[in-house]
N, C-alpha and C. Protein backbone atom coordinates (compact mmCIF):
# COMPACT_ATOMS: atom_id res chain seq x y z
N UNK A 1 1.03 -13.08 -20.67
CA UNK A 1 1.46 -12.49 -21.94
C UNK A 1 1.78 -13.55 -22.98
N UNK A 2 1.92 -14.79 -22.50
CA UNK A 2 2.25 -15.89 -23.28
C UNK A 2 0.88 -16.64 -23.93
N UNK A 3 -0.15 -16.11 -23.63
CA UNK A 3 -1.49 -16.68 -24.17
C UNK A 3 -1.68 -16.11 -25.43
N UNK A 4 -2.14 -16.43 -26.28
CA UNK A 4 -2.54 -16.71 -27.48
C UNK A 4 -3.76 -15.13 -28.10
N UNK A 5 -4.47 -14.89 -26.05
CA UNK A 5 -5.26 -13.85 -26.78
C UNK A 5 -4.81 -12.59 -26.67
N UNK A 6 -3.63 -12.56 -25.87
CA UNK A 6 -2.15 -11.58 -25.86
C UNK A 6 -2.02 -10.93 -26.97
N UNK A 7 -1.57 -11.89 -28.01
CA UNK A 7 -1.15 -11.54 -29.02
C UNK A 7 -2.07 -10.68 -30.48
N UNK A 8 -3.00 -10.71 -30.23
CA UNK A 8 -3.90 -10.03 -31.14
C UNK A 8 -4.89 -8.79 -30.40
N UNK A 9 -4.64 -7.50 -30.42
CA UNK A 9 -5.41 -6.81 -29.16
C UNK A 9 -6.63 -6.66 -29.26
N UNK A 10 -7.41 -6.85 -30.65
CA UNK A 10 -8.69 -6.81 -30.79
C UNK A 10 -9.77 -8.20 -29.74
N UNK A 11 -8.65 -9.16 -30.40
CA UNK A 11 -9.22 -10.24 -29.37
C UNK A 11 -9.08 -10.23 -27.46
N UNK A 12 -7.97 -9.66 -27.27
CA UNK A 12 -7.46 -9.04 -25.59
C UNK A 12 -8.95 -8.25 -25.33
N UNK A 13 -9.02 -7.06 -26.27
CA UNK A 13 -9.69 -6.28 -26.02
C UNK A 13 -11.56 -6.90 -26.31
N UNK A 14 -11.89 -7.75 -26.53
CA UNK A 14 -12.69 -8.59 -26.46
C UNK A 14 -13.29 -9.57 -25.48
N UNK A 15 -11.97 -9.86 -24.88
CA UNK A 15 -11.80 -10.99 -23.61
C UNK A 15 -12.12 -9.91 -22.95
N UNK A 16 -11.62 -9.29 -22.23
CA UNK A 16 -11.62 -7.93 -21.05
C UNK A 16 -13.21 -7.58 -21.21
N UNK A 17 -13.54 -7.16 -22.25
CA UNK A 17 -15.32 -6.88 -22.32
C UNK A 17 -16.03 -8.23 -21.84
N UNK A 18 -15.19 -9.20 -22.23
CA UNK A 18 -16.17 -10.91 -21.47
C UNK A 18 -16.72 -10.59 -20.17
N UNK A 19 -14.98 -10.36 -19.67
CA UNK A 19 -15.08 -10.60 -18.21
C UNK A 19 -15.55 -8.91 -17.06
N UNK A 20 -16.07 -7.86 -18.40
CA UNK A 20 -16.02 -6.86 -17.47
C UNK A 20 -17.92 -7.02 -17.30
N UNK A 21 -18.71 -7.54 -18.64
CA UNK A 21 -19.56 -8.09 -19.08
C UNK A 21 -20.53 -9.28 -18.26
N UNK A 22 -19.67 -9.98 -17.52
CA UNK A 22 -19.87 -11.04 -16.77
C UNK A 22 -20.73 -10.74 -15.48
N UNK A 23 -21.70 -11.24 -15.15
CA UNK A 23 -21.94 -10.79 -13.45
C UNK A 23 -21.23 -11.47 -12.79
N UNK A 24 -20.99 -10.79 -11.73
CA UNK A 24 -20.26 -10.92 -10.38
C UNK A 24 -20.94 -11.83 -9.43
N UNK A 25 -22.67 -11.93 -9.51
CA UNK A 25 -23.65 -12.67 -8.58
C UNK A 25 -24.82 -13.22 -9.15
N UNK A 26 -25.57 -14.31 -8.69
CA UNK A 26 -26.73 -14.14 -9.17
C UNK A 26 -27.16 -13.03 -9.76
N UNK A 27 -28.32 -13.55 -10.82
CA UNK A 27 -29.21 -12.18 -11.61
C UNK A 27 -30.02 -12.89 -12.38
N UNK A 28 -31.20 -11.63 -12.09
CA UNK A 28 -32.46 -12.13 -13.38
C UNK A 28 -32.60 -10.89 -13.96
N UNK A 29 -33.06 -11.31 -15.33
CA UNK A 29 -33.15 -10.19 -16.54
C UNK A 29 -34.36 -10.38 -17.03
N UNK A 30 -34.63 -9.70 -17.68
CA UNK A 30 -36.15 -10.22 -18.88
C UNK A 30 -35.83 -9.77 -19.84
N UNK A 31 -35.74 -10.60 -20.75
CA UNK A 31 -35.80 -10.80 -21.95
C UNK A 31 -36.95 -11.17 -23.08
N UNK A 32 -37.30 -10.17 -23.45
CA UNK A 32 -38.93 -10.09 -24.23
C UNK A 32 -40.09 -9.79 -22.88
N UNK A 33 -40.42 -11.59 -22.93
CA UNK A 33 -41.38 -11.93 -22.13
C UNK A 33 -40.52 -13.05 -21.12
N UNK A 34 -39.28 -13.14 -21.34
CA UNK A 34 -39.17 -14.44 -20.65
C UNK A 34 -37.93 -13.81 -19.30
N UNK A 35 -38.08 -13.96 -18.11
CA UNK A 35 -36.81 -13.61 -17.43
C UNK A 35 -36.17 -15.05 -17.09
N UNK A 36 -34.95 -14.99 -17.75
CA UNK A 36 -33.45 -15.69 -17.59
C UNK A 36 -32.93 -15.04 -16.55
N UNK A 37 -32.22 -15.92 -15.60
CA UNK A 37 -31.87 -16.09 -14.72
C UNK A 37 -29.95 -16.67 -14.90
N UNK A 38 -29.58 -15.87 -14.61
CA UNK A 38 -27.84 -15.77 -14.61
C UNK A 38 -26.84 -16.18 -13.66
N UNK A 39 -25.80 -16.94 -13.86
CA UNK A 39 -24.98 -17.20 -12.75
C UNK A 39 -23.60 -16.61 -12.79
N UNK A 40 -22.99 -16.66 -11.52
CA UNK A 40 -21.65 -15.81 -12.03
C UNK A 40 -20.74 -16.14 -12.63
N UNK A 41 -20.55 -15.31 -13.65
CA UNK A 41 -19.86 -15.56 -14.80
C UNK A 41 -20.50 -15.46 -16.49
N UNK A 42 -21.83 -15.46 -16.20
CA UNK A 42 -22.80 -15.16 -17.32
C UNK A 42 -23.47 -13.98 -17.63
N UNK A 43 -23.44 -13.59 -18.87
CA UNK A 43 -23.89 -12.93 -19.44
C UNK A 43 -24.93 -12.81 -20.51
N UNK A 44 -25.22 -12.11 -20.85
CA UNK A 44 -26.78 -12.22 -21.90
C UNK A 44 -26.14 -10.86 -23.09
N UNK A 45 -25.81 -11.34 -24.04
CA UNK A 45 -25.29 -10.84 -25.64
C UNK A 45 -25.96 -10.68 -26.77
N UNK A 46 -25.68 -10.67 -28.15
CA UNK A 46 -26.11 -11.43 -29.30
C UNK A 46 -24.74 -10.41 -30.10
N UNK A 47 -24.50 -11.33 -31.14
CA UNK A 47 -23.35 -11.16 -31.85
C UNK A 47 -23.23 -9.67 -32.50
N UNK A 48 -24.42 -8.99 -32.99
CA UNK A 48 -24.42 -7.84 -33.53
C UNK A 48 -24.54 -6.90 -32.41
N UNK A 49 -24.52 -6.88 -31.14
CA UNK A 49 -24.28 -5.85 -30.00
C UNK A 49 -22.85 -6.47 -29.83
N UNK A 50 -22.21 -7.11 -29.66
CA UNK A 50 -20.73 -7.81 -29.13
C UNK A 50 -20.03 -7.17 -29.75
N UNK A 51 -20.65 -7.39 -31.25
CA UNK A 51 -19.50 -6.74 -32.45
C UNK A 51 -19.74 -5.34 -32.45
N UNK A 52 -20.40 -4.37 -32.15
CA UNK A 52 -20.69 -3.00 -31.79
C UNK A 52 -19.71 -2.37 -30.81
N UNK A 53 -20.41 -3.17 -29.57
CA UNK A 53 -18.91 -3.05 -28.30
C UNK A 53 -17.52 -3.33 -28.46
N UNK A 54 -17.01 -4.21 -29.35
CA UNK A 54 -15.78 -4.59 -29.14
C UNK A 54 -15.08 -3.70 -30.60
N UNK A 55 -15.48 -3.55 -31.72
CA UNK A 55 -15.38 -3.02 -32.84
C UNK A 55 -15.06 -4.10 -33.78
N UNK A 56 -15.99 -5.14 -33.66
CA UNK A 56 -15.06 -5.94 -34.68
C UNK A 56 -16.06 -6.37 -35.50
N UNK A 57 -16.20 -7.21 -36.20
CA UNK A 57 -16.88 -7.54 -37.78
C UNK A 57 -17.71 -8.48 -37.23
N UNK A 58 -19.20 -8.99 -37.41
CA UNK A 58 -19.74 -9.95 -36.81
C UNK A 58 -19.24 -11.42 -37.25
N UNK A 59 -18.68 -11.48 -38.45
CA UNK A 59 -17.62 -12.81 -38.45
C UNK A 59 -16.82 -13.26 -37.83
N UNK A 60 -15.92 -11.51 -37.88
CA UNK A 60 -14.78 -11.69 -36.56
C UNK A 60 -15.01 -12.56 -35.26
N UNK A 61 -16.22 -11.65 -34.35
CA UNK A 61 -16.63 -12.02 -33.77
C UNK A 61 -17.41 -13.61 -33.05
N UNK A 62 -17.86 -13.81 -34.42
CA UNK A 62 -18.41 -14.99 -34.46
C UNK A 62 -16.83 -16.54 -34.11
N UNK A 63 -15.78 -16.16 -35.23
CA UNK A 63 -15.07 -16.80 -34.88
C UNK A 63 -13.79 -16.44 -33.65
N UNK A 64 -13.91 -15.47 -33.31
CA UNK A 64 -13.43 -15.47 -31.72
C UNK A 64 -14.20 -16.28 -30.95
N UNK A 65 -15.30 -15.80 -31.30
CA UNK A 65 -16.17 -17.20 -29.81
C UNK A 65 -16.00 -18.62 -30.20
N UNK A 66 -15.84 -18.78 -31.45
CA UNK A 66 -15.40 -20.48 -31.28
C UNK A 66 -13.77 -20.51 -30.99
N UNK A 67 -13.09 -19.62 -31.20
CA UNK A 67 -11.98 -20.40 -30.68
C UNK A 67 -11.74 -20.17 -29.26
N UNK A 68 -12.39 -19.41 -28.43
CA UNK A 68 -12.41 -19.15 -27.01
C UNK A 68 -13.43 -20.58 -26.38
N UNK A 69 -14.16 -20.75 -27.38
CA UNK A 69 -14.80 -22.07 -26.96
C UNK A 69 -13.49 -23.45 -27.19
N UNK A 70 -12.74 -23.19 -27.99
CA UNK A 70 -12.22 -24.71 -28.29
C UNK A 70 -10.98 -24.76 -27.02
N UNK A 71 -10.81 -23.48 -26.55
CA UNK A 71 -9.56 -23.25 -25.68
C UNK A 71 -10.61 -23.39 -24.49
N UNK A 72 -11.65 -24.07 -24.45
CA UNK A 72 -12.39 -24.12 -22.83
C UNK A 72 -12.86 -22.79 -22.07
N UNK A 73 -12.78 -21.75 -22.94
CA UNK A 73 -12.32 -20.41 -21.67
C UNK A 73 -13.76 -19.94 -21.78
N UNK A 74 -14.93 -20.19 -22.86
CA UNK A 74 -16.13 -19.63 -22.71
C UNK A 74 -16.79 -20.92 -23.13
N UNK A 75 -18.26 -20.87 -23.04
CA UNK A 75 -19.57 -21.86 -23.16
C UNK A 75 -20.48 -20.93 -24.07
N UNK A 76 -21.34 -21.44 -24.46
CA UNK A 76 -22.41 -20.85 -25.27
C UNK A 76 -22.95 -21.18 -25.63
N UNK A 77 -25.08 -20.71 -25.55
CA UNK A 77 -25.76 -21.46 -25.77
C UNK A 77 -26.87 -20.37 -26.34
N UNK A 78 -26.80 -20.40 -27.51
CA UNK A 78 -27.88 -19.52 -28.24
C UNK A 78 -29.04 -19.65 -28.29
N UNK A 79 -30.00 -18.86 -28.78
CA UNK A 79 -31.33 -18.83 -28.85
C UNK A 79 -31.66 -17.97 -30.30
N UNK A 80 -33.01 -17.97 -30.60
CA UNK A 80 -33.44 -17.15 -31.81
C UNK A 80 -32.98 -15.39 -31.46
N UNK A 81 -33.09 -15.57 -30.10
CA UNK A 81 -32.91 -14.09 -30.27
C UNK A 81 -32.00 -13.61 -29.02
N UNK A 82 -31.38 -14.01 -28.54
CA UNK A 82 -29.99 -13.99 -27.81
C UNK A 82 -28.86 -15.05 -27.70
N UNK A 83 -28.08 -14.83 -26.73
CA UNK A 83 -26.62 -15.80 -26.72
C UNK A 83 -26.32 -15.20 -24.93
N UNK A 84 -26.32 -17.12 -24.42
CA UNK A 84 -25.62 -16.50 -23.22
C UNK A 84 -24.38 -16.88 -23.05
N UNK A 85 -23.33 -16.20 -22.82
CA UNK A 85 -21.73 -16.67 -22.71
C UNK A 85 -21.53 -16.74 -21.22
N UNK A 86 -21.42 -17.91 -20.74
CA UNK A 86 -20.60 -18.32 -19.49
C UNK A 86 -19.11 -18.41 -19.82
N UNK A 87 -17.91 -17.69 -18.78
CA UNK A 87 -17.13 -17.47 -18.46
C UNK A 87 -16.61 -18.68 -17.63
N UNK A 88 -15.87 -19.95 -18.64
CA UNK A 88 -15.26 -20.98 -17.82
C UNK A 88 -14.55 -20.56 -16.48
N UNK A 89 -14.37 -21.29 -15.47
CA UNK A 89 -13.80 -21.12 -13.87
C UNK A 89 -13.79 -19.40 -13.92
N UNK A 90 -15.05 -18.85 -13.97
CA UNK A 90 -15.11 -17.69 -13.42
C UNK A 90 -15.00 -17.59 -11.96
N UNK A 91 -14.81 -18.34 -11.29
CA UNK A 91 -14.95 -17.88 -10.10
C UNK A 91 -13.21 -17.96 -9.51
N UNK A 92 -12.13 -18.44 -10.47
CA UNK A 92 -10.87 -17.69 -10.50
C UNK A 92 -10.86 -16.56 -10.64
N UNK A 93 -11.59 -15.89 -11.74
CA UNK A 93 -11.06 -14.22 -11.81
C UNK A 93 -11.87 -13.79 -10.56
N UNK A 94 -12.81 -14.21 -10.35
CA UNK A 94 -13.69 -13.31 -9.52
C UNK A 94 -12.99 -13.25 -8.45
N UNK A 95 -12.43 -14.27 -7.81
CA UNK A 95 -11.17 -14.48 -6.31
C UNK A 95 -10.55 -13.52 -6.71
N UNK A 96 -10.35 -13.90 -7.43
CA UNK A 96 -9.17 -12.32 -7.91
C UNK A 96 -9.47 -10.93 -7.41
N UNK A 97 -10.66 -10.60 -8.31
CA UNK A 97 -11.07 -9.25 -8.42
C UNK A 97 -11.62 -9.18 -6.72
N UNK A 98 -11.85 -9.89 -5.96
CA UNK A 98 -12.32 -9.92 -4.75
C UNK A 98 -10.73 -9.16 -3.99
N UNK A 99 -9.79 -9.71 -4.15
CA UNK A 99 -8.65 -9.62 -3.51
C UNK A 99 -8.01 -8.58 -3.80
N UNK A 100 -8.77 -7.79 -5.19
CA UNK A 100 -7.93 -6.25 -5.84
C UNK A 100 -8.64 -5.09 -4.57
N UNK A 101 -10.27 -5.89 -4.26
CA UNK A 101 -11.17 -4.59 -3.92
C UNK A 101 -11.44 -4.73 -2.63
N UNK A 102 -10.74 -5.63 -1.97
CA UNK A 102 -10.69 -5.84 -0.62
C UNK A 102 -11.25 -4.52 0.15
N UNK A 103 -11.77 -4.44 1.07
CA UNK A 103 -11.60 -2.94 1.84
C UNK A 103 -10.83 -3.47 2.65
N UNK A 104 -10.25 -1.73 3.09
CA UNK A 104 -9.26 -1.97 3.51
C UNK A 104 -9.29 -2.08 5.03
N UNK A 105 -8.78 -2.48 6.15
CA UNK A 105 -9.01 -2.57 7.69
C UNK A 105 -7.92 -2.07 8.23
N UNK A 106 -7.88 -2.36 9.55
CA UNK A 106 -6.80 -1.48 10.14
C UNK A 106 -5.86 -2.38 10.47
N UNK A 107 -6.11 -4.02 9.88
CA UNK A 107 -4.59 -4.63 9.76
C UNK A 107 -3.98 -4.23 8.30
N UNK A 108 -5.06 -3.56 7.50
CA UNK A 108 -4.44 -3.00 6.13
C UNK A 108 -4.14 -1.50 6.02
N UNK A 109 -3.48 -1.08 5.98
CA UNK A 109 -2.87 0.29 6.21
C UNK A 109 -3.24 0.80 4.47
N UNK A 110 -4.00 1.83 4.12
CA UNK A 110 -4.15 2.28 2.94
C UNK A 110 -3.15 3.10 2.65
N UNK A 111 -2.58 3.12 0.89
CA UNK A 111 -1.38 3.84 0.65
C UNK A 111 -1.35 5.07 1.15
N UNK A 112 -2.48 5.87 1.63
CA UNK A 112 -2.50 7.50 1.97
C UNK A 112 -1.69 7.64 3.48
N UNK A 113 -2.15 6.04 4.35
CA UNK A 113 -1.72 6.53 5.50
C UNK A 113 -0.57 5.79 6.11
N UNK A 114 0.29 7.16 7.00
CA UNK A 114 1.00 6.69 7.57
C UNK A 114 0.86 5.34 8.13
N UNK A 115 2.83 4.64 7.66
CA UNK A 115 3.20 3.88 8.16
C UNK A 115 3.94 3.86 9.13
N UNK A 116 3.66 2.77 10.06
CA UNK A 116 5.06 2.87 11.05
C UNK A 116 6.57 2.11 10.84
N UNK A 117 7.00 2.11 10.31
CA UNK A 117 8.27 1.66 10.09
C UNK A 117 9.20 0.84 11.70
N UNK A 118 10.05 -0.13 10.73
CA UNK A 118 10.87 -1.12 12.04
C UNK A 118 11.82 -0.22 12.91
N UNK A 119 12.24 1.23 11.30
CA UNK A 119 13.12 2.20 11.76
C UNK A 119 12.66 3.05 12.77
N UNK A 120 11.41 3.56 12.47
CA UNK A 120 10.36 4.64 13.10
C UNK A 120 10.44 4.26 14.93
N UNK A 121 9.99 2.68 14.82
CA UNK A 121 9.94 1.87 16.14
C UNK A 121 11.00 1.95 17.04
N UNK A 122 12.19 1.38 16.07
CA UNK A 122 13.55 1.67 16.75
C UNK A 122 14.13 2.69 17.16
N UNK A 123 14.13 3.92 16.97
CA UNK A 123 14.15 5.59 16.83
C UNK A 123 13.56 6.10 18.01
N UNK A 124 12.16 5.47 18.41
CA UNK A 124 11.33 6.07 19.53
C UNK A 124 11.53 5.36 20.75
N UNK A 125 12.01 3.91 20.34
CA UNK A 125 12.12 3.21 21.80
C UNK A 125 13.42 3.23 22.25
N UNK A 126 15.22 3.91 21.53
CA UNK A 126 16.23 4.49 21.63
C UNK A 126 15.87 5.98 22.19
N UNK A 127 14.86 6.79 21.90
CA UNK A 127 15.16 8.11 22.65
C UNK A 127 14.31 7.87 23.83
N UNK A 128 13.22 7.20 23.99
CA UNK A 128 12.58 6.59 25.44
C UNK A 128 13.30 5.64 26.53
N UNK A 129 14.55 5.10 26.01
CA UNK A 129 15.21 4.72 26.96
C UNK A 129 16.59 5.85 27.18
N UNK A 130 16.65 6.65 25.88
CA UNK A 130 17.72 7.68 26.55
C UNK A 130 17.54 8.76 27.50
N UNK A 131 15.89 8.91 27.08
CA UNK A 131 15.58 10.22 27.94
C UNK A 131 15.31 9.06 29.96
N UNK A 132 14.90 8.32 30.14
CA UNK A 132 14.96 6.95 31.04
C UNK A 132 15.85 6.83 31.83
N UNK A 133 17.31 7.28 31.19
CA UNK A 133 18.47 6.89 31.46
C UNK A 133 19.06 7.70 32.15
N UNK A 134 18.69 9.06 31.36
CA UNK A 134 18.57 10.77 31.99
C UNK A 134 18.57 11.12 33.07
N UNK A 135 17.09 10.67 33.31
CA UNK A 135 16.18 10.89 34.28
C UNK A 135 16.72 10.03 35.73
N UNK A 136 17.65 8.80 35.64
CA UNK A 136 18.43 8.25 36.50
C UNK A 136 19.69 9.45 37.42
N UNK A 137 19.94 10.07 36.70
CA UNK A 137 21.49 11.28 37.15
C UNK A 137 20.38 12.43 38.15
N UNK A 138 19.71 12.63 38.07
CA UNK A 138 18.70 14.23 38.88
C UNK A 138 18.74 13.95 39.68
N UNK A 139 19.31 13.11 40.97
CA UNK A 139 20.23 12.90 42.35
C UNK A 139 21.28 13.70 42.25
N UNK A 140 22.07 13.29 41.45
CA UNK A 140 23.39 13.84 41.46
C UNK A 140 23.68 15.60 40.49
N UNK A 141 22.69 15.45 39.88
CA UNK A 141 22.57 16.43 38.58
C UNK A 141 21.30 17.13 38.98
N UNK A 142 21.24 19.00 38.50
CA UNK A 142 19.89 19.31 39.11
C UNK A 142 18.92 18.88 38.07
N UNK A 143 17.79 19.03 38.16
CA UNK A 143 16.80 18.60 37.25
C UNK A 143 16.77 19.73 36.05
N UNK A 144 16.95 21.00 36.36
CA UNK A 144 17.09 21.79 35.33
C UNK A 144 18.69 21.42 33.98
N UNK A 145 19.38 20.81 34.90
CA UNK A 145 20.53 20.52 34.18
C UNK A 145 20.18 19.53 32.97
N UNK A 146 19.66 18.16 33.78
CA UNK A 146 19.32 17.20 33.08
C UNK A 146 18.36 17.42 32.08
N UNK A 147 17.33 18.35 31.97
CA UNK A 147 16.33 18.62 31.41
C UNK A 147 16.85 19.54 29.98
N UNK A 148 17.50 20.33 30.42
CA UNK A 148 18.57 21.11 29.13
C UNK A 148 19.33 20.16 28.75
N UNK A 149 19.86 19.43 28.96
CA UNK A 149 20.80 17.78 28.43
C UNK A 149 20.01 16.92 27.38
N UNK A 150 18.60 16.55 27.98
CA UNK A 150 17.74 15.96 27.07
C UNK A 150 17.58 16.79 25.81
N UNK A 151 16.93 17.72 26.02
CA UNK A 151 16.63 18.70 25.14
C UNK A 151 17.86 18.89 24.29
N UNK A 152 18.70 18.84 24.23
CA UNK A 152 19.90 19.45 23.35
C UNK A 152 20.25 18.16 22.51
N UNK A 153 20.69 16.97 22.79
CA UNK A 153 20.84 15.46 22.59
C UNK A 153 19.62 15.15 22.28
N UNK A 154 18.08 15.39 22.50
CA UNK A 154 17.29 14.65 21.57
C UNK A 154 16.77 15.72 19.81
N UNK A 155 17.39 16.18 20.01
CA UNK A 155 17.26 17.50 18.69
C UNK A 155 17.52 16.44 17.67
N UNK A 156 16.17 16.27 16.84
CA UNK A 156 16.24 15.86 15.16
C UNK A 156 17.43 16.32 14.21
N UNK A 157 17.95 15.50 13.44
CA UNK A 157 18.35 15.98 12.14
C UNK A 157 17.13 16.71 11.58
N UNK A 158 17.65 17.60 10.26
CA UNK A 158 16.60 18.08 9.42
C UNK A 158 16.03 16.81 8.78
N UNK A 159 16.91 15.71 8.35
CA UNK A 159 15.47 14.47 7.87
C UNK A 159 14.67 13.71 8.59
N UNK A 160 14.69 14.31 9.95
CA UNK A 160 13.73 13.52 10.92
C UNK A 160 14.09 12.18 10.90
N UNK A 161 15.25 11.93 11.10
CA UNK A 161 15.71 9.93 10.90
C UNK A 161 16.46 9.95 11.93
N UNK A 162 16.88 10.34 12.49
CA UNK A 162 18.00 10.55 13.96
C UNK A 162 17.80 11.70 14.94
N UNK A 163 17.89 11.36 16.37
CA UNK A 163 18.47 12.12 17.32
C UNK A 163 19.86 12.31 17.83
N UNK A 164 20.11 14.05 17.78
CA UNK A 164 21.49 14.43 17.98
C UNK A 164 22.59 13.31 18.82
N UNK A 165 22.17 12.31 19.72
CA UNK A 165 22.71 11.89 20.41
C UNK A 165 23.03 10.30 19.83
N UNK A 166 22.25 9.96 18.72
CA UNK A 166 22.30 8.78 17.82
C UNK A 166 23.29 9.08 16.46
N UNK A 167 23.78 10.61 16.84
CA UNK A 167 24.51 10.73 15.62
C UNK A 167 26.22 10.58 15.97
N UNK A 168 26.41 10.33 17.11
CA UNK A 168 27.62 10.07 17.97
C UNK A 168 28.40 8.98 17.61
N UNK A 169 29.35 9.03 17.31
CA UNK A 169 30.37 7.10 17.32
C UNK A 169 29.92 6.29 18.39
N UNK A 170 30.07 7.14 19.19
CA UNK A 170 30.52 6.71 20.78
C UNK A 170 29.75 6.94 21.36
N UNK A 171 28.87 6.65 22.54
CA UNK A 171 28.11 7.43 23.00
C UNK A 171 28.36 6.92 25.19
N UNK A 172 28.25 7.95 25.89
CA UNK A 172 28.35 7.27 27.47
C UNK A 172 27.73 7.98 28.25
N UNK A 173 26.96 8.18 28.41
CA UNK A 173 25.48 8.77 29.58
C UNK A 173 26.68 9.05 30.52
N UNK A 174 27.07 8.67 31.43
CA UNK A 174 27.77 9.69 32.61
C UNK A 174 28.70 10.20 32.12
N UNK A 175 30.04 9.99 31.33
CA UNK A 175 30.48 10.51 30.88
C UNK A 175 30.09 12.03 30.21
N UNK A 176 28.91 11.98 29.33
CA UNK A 176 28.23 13.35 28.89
C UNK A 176 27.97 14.20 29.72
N UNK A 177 27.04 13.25 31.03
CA UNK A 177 26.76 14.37 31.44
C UNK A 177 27.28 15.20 32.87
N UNK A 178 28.72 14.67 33.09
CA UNK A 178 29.82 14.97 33.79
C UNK A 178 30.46 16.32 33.17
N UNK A 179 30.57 15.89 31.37
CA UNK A 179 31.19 16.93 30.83
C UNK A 179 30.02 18.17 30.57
N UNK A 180 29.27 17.96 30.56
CA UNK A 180 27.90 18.69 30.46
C UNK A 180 28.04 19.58 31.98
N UNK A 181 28.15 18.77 32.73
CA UNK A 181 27.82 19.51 34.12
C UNK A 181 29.25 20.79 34.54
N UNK A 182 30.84 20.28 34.22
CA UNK A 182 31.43 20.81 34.20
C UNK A 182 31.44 22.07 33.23
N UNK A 183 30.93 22.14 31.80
CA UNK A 183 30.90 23.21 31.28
C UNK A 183 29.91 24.16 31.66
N UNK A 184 28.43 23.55 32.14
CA UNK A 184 27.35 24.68 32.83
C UNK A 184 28.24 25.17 33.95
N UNK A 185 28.54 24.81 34.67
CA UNK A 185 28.97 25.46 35.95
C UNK A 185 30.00 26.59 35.37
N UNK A 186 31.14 26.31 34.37
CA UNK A 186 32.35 27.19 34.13
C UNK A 186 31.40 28.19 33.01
N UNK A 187 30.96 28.27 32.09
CA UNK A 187 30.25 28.99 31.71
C UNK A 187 29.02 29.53 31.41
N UNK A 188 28.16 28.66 31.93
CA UNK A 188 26.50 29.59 32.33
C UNK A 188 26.41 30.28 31.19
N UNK A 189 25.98 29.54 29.99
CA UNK A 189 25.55 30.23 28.75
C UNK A 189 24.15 30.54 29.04
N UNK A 190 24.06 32.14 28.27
CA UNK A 190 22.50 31.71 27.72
C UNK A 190 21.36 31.20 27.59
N UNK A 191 22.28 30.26 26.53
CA UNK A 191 21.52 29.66 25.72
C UNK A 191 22.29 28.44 26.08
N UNK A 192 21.28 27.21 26.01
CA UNK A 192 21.68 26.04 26.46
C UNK A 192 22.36 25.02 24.87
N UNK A 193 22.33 25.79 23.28
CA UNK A 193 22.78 25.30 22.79
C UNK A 193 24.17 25.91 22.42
N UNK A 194 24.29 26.87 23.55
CA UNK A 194 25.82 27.58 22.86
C UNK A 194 27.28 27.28 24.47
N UNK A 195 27.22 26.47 24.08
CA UNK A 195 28.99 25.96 25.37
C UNK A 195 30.26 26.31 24.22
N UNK A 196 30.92 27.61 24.81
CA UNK A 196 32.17 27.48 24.07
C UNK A 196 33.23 26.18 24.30
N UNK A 197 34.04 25.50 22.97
CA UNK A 197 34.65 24.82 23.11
C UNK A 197 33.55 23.31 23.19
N UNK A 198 32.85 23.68 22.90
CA UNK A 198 32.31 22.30 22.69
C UNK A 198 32.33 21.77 20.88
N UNK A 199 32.65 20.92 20.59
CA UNK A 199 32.38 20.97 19.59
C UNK A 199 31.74 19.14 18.91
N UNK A 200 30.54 20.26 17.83
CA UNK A 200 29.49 19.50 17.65
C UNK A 200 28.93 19.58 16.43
N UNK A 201 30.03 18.72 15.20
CA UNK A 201 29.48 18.55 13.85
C UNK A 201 28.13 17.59 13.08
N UNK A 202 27.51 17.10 14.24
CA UNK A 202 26.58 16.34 13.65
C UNK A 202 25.83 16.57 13.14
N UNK A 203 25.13 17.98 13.56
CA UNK A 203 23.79 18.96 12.86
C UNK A 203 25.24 19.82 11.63
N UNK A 204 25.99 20.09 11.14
CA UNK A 204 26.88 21.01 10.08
C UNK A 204 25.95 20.37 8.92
C-alpha cells in the first residue's frame, strides 16, 4: 500500500491488467504473418487496445509505461505495429499465484471440510480410556450395570464439546460406580437416567 502505484487507482488498476495480461508459460502467437514467441511474464499489446482496457487516455497510458519502466517493474520493446511488455521478476508473482492455487491434498484440509481439532482428539481419547476403565469393574459389577454406567456418563452436552462425566470437578471410577451399584440395587428404576436422590446439574 506504500507503493507509489497504490496511490492513483487508474494506474493500480492498470498494473493488475499487466499482470492478469501476462502469460503464465511459454507461448506463440501470430501476429500478421510473423509468430512471436513469449516468455513468462510477456505479453503482446499496443497502446490504443491498453488504453481501451484500462480506460485511460493513450497519453495517459503512454506515460504510465515509462514510469513503470523507470521504477524497473516493466521492459518494452515496440514495433510498427505492436508492443511487447515483459513483467520485471515475474516469476515472483507467479510463485505467488502458484501458492494461492495450490490444489489442495489431504495434508491440506479444504475450508469445506471437517477438521479435527487438538480438542476433538482430546475428547475421544478421554471417553476411550473412560469407557477402558469401565470395562475393568464387570468382575465385580454385572455387565448390564456397567453398560448403563457408560451410557449415562458418556451423554454429550447439547454443544457436543463434553461428556457428562468430563463435566464433573471431581471425578473417581470406583467410587461412581460403587455409588451407582448401591442405588440400582435400592431402586431398580426404569429408566437408567432416573435414580431418585441423585443429583445431576451438569446437563440443567
Amino acid at each position: 500500500m506504500k507503493h507509489w502505484v497504490w496511490s492513483n487507482e487508474k494506474y493500480l488498476k492498470a498494473w493488475i491488467y499487466c499482470l492478469f495480461r501476462a502469460n503464465h508459460s511459454e507461448n506463440k502467437i501470430l501476429i500478421g504473418s510473423a509468430i512471436i514467441k513469449l516468455e513468462p511474464g510477456e505479453f503482446i499489446t499496443s497502446r490504443s487496445h491498453f488504453s481501451k482496457d484500462v480506460e485511460m487516455t493513450e497519453q495517459s497510458v503512454r506515460t504510465f509505461w515509462k514510469l513503470l519502466e523507470a521504477d524497473q517493474m516493466i521492459s518494452i520493446k515496440s514495433t510498427s505495429t505492436s508492443t511487447k511488455i515483459s513483467i520485471c521478476n515475474y516469476a515472483g508473482y507467479q510463485h505467488h499465484q502458484q501458492t494461492i492455487n495450490q490444489p489442495v491434498t489431504s495434508d491440506q484440509p479444504a475450508s469445506n471440510q471437517p477438521v479435527t481439532t487438538d480438542k476433538n482428539v482430546k475428547k475421544e481419547k478421554e471417553l476411550k480410556e473412560f469407557k477402558e476403565e469401565a470395562h475393568t469393574y464387570k468382575e465385580k459389577y454385572s455387565s448390564e450395570m456397567v453398560k448403563e454406567f457408560i451410557e449415562y456418563w458418556t451423554e454429550e452436552n447439547p454443544s457436543k464439546t463434553k461428556f457428562r462425566f468430563q463435566l464433573e470437578k471431581t471425578w473417581g471410577m470406583a467410587r461412581r460406580l460403587a455409588t451407582w451399584n448401591k442405588r440400582d440395587k435400592q431402586y431398580k428404576p426404569e429408566s437408567k437416567n432416573l435414580y431418585p436422590g441423585y443429583k445431576d446439574s451438569s446437563f440443567d
